[in-house]
PDB file of N, CA and C in Angstrom:
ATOM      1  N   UNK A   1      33.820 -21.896  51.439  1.00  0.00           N
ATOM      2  CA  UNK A   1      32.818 -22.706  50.789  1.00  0.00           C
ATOM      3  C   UNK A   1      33.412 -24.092  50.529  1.00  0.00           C
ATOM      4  N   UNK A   2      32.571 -24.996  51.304  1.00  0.00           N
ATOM      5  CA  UNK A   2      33.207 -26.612  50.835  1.00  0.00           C
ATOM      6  C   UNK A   2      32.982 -27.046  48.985  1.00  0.00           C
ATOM      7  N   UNK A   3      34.320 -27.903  49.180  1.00  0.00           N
ATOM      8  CA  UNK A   3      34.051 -28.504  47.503  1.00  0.00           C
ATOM      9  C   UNK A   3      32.422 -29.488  47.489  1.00  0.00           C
ATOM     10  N   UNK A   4      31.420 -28.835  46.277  1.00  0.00           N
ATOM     11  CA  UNK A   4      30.628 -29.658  46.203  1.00  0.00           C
ATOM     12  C   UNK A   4      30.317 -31.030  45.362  1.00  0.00           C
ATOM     13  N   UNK A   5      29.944 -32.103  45.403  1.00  0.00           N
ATOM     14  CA  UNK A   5      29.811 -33.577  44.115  1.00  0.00           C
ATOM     15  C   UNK A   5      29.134 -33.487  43.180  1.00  0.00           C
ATOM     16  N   UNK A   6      29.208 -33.332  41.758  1.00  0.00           N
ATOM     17  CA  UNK A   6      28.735 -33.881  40.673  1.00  0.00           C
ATOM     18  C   UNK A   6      28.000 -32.539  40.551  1.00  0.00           C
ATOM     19  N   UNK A   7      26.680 -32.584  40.072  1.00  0.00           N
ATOM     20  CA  UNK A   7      26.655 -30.769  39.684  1.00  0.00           C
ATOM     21  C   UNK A   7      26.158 -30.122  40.858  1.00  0.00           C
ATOM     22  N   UNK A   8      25.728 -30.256  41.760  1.00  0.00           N
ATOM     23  CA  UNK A   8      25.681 -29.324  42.833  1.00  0.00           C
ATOM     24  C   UNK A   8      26.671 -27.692  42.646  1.00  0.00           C
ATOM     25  N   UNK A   9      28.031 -27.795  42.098  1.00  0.00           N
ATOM     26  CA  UNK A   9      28.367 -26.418  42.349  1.00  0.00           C
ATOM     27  C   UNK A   9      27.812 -25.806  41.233  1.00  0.00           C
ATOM     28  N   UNK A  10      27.255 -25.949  39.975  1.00  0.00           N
ATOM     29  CA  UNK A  10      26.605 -24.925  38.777  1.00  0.00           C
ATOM     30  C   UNK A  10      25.064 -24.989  39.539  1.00  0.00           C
ATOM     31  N   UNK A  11      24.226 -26.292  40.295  1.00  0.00           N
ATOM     32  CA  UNK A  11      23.361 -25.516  40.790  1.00  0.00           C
ATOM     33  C   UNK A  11      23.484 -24.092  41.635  1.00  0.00           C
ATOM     34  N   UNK A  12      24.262 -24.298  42.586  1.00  0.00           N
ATOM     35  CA  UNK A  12      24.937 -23.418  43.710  1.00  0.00           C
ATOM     36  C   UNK A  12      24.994 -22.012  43.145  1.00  0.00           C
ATOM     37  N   UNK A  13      25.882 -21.918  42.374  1.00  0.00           N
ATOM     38  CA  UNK A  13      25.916 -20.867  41.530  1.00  0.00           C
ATOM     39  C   UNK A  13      24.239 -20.436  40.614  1.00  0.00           C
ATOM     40  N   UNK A  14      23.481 -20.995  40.154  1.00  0.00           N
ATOM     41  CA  UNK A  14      21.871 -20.785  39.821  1.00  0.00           C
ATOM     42  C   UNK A  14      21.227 -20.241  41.152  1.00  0.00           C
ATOM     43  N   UNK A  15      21.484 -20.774  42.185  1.00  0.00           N
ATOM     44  CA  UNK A  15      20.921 -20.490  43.478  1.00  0.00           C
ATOM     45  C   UNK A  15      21.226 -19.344  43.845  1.00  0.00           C
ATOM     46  N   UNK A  16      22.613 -18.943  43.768  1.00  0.00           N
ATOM     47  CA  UNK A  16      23.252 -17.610  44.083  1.00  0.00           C
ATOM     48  C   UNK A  16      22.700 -16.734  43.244  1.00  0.00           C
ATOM     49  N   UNK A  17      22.585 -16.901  41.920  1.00  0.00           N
ATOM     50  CA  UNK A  17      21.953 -15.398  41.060  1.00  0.00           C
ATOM     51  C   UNK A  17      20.166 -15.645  41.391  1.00  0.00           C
ATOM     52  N   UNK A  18      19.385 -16.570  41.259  1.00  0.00           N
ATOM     53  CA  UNK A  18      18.257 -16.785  41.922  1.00  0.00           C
ATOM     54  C   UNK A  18      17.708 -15.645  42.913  1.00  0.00           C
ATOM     55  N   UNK A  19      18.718 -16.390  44.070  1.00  0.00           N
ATOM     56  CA  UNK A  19      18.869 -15.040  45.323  1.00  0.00           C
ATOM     57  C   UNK A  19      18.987 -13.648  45.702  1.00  0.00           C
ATOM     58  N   UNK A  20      19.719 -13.523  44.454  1.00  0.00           N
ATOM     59  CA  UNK A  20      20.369 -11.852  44.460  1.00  0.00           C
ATOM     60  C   UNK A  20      19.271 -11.072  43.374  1.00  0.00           C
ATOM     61  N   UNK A  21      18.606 -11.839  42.707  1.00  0.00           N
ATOM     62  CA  UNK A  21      17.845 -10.673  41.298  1.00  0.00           C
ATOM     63  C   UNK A  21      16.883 -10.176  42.090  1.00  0.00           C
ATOM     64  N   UNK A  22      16.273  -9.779  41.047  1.00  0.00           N
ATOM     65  CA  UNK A  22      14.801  -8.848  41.530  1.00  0.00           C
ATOM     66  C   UNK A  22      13.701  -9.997  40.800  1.00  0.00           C
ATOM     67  N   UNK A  23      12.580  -9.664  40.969  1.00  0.00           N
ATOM     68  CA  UNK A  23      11.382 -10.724  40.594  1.00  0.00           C
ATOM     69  C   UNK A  23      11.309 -10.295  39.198  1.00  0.00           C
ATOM     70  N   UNK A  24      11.769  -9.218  38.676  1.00  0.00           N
ATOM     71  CA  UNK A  24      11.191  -9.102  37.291  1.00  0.00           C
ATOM     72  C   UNK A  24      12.334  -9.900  36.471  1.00  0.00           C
ATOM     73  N   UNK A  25      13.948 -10.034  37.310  1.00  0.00           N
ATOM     74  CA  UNK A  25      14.663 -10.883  36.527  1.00  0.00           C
ATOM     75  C   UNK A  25      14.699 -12.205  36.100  1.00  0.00           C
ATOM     76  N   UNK A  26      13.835 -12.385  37.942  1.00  0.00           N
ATOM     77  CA  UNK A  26      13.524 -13.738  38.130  1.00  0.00           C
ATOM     78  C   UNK A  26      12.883 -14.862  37.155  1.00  0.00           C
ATOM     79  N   UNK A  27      11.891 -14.145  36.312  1.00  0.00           N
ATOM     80  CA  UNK A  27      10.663 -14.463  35.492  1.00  0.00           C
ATOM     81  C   UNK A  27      11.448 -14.761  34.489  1.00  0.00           C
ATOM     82  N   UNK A  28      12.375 -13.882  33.950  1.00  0.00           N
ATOM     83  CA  UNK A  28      13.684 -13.858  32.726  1.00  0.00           C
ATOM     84  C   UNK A  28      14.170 -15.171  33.188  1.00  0.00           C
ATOM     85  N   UNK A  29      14.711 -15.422  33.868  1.00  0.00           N
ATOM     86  CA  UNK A  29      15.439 -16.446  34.464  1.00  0.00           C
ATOM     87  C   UNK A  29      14.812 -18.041  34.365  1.00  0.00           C
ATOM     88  N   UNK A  30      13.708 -17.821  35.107  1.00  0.00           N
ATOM     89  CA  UNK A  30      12.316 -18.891  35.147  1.00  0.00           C
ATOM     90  C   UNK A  30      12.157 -19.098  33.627  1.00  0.00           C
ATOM     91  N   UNK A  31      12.371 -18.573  32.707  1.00  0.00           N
ATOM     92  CA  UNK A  31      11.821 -18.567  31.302  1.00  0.00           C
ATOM     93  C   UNK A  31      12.796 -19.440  30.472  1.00  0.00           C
ATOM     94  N   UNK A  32      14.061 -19.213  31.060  1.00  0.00           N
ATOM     95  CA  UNK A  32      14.907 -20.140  30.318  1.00  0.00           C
ATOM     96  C   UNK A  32      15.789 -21.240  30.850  1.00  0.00           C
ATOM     97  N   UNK A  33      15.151 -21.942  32.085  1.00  0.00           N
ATOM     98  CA  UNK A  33      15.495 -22.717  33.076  1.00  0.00           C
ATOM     99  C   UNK A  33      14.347 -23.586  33.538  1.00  0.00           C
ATOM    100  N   UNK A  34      15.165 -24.876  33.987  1.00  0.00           N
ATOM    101  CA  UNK A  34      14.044 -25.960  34.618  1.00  0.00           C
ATOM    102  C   UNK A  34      12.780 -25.176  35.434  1.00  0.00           C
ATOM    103  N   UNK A  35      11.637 -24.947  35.747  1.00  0.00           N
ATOM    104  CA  UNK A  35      11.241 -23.962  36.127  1.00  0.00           C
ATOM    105  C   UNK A  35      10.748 -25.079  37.430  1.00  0.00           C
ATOM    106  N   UNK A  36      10.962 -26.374  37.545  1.00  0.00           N
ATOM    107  CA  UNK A  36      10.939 -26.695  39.028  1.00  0.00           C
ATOM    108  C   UNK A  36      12.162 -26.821  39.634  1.00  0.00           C
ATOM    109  N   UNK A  37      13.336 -27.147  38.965  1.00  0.00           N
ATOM    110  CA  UNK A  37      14.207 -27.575  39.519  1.00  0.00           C
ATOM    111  C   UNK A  37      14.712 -26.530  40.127  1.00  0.00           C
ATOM    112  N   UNK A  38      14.502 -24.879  39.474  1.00  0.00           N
ATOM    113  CA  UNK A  38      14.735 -23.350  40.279  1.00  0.00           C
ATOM    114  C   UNK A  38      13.762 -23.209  41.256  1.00  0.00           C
ATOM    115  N   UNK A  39      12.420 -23.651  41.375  1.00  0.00           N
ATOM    116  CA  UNK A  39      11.617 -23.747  42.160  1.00  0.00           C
ATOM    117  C   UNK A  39      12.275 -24.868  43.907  1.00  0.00           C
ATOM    118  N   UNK A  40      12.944 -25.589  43.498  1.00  0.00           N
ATOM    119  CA  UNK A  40      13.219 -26.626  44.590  1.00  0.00           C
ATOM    120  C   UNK A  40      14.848 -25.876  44.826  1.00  0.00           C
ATOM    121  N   UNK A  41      15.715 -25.542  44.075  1.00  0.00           N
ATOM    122  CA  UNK A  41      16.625 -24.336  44.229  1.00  0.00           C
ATOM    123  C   UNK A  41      16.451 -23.130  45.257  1.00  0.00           C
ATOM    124  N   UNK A  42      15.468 -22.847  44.740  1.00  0.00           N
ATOM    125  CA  UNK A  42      15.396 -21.094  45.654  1.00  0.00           C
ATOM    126  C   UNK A  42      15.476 -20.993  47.233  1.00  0.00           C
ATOM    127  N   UNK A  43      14.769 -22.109  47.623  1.00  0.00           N
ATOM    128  CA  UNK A  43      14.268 -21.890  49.424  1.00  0.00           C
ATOM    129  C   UNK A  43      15.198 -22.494  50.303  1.00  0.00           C
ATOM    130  N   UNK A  44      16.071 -23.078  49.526  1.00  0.00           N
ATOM    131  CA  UNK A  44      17.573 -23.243  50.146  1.00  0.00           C
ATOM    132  C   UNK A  44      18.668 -22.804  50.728  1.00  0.00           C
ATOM    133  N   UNK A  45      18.815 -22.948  52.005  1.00  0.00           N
ATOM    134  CA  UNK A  45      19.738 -21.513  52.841  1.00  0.00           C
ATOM    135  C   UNK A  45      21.019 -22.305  52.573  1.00  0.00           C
ATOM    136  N   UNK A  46      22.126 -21.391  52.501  1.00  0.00           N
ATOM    137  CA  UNK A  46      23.477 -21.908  52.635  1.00  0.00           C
ATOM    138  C   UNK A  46      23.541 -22.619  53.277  1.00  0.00           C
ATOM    139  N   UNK A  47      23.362 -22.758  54.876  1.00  0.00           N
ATOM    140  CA  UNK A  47      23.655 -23.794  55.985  1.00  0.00           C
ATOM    141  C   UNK A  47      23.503 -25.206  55.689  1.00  0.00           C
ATOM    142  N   UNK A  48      21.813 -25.362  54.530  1.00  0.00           N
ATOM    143  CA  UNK A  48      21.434 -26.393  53.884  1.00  0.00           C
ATOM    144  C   UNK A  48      21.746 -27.386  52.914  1.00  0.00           C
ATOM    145  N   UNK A  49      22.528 -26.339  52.194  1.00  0.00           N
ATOM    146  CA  UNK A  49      23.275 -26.352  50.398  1.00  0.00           C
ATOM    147  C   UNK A  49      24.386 -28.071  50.884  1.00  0.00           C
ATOM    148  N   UNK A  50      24.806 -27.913  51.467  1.00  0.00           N
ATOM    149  CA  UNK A  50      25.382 -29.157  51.811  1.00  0.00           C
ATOM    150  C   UNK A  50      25.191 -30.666  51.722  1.00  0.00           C
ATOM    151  N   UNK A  51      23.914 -30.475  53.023  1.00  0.00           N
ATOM    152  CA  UNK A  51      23.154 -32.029  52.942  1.00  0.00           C
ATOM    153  C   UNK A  51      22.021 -32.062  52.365  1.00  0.00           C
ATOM    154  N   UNK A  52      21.490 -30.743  51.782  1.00  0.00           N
ATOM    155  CA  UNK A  52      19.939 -30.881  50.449  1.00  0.00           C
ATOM    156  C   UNK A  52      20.522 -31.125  49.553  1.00  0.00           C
ATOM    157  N   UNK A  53      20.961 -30.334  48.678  1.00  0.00           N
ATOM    158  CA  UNK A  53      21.092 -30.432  47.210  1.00  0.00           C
ATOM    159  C   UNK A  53      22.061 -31.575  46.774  1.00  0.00           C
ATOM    160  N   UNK A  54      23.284 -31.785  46.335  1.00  0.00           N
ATOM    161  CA  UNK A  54      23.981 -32.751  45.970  1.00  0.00           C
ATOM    162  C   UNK A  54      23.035 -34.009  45.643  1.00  0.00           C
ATOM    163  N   UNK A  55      22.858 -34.690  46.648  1.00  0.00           N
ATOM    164  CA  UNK A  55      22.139 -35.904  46.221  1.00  0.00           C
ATOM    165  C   UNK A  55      20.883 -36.292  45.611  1.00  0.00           C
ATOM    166  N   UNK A  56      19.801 -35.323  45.565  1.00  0.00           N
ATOM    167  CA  UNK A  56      18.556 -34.836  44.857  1.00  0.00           C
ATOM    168  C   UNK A  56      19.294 -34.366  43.629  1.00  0.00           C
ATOM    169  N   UNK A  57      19.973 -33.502  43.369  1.00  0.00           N
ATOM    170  CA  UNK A  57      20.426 -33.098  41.979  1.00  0.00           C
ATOM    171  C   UNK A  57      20.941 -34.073  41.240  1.00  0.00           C
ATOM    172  N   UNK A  58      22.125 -35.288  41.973  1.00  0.00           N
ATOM    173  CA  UNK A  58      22.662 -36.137  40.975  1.00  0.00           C
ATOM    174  C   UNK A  58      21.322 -37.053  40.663  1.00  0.00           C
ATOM    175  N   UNK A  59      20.466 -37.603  41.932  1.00  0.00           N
ATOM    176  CA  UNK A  59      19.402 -38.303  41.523  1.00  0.00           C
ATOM    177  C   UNK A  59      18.749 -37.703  40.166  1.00  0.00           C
ATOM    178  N   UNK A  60      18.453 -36.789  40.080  1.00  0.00           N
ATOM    179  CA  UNK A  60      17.499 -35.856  38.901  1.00  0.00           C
ATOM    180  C   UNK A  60      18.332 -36.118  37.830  1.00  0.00           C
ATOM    181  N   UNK A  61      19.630 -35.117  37.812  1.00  0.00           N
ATOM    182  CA  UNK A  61      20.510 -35.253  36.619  1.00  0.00           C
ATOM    183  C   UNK A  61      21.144 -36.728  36.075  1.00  0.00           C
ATOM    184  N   UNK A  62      21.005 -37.729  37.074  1.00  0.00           N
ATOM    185  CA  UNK A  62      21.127 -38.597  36.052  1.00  0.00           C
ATOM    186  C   UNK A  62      20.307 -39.491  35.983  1.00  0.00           C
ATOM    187  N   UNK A  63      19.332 -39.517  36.441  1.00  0.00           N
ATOM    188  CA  UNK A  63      18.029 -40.192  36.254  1.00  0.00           C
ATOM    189  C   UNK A  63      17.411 -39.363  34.713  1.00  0.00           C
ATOM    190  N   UNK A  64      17.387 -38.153  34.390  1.00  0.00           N
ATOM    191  CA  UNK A  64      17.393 -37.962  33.205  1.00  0.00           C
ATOM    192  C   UNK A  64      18.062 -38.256  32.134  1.00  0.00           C
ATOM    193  N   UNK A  65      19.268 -38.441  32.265  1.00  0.00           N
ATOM    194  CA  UNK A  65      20.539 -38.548  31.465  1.00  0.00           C
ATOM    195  C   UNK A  65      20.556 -39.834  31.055  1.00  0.00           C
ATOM    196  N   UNK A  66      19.630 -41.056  31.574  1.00  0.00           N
ATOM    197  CA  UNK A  66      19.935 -42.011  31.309  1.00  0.00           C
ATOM    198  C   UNK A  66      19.584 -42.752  29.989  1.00  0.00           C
ATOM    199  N   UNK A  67      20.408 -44.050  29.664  1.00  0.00           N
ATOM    200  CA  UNK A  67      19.788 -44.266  28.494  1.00  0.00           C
ATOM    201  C   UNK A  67      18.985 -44.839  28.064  1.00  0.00           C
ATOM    202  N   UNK A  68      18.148 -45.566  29.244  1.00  0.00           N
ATOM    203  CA  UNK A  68      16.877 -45.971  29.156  1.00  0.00           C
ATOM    204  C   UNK A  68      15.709 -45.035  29.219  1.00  0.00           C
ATOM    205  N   UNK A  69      16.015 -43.929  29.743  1.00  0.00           N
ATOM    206  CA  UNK A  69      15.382 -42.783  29.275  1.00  0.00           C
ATOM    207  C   UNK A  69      14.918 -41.965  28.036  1.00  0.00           C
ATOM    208  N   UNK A  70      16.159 -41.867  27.224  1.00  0.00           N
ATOM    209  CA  UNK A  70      16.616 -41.736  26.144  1.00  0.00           C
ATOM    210  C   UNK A  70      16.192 -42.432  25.208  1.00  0.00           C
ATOM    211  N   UNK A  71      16.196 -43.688  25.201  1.00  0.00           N
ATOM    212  CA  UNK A  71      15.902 -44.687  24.444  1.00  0.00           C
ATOM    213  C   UNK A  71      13.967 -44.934  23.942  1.00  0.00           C
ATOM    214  N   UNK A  72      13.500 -44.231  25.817  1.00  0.00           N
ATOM    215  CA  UNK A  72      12.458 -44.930  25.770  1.00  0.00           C
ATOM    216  C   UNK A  72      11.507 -43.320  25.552  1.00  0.00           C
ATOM    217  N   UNK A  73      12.210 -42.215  25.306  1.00  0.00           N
ATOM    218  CA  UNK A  73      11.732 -41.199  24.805  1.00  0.00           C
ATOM    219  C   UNK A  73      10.374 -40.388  25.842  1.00  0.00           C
ATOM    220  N   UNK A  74      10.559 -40.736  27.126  1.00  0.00           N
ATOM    221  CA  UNK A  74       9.476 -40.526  28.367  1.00  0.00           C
ATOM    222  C   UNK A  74       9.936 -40.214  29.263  1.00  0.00           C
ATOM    223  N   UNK A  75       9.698 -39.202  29.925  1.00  0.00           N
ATOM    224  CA  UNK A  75      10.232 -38.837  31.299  1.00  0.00           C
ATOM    225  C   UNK A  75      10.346 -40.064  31.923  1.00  0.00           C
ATOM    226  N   UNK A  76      11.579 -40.086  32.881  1.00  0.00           N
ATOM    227  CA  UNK A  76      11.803 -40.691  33.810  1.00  0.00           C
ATOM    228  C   UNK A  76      10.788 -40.770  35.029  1.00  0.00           C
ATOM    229  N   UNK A  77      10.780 -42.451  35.344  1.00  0.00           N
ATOM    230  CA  UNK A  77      10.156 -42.650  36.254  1.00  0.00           C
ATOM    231  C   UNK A  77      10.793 -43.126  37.240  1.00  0.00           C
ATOM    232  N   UNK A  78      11.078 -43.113  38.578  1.00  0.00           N
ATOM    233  CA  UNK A  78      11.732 -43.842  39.922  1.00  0.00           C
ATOM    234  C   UNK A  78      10.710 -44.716  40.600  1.00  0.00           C
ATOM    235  N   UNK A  79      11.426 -46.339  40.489  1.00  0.00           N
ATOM    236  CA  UNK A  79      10.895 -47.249  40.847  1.00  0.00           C
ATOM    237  C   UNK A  79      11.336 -47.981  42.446  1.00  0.00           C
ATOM    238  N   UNK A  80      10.245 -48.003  42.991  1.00  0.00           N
ATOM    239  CA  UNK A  80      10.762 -48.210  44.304  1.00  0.00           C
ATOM    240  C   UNK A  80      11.145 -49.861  44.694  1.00  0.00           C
ATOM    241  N   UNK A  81      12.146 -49.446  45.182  1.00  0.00           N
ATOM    242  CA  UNK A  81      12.736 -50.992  46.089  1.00  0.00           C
ATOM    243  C   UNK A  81      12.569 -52.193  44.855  1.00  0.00           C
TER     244      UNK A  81
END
């Protein structure tokens, strides 16, 4: 398994138990988790995990994290160009 950037490997690991439960755990799971960000998680094959996730995740995680975010008490918005 290659080293992954910034949080990609704790997604990785969400993805991995994701994969392996049963649907009734799943719901458990869904209940106390981003319930899109496991949604955009799940349909992800290993082969993929590489060039999908990393850069969508840091975009997300710190596009939330930020402190104009924070400040301005509203989901984040991405402004183009």
């Amino acid at each position: 398994m290659e080293a992954l950037p910034g949080n990609a490997p704790y997604a990785r690991v969400k993805a991995g138990v994701i994969s392996a439960v049963e649907s009734s755990v799943w719901a458990e799971i869904a209940a106390h988790t981003h319930n899109k960000l496991s949604w955009f998680l799940a349909p992800v094959k290993p082969e993929e995990w590489a060039d999908r996730v990393p850069r969508l995740l840091d975009v997300l995680v710190n596009g939330l994290g930020s402190d104009d975010a924070r400040r301005a008490g509203r989901r984040c918005t991405f402004r183009r160009g």
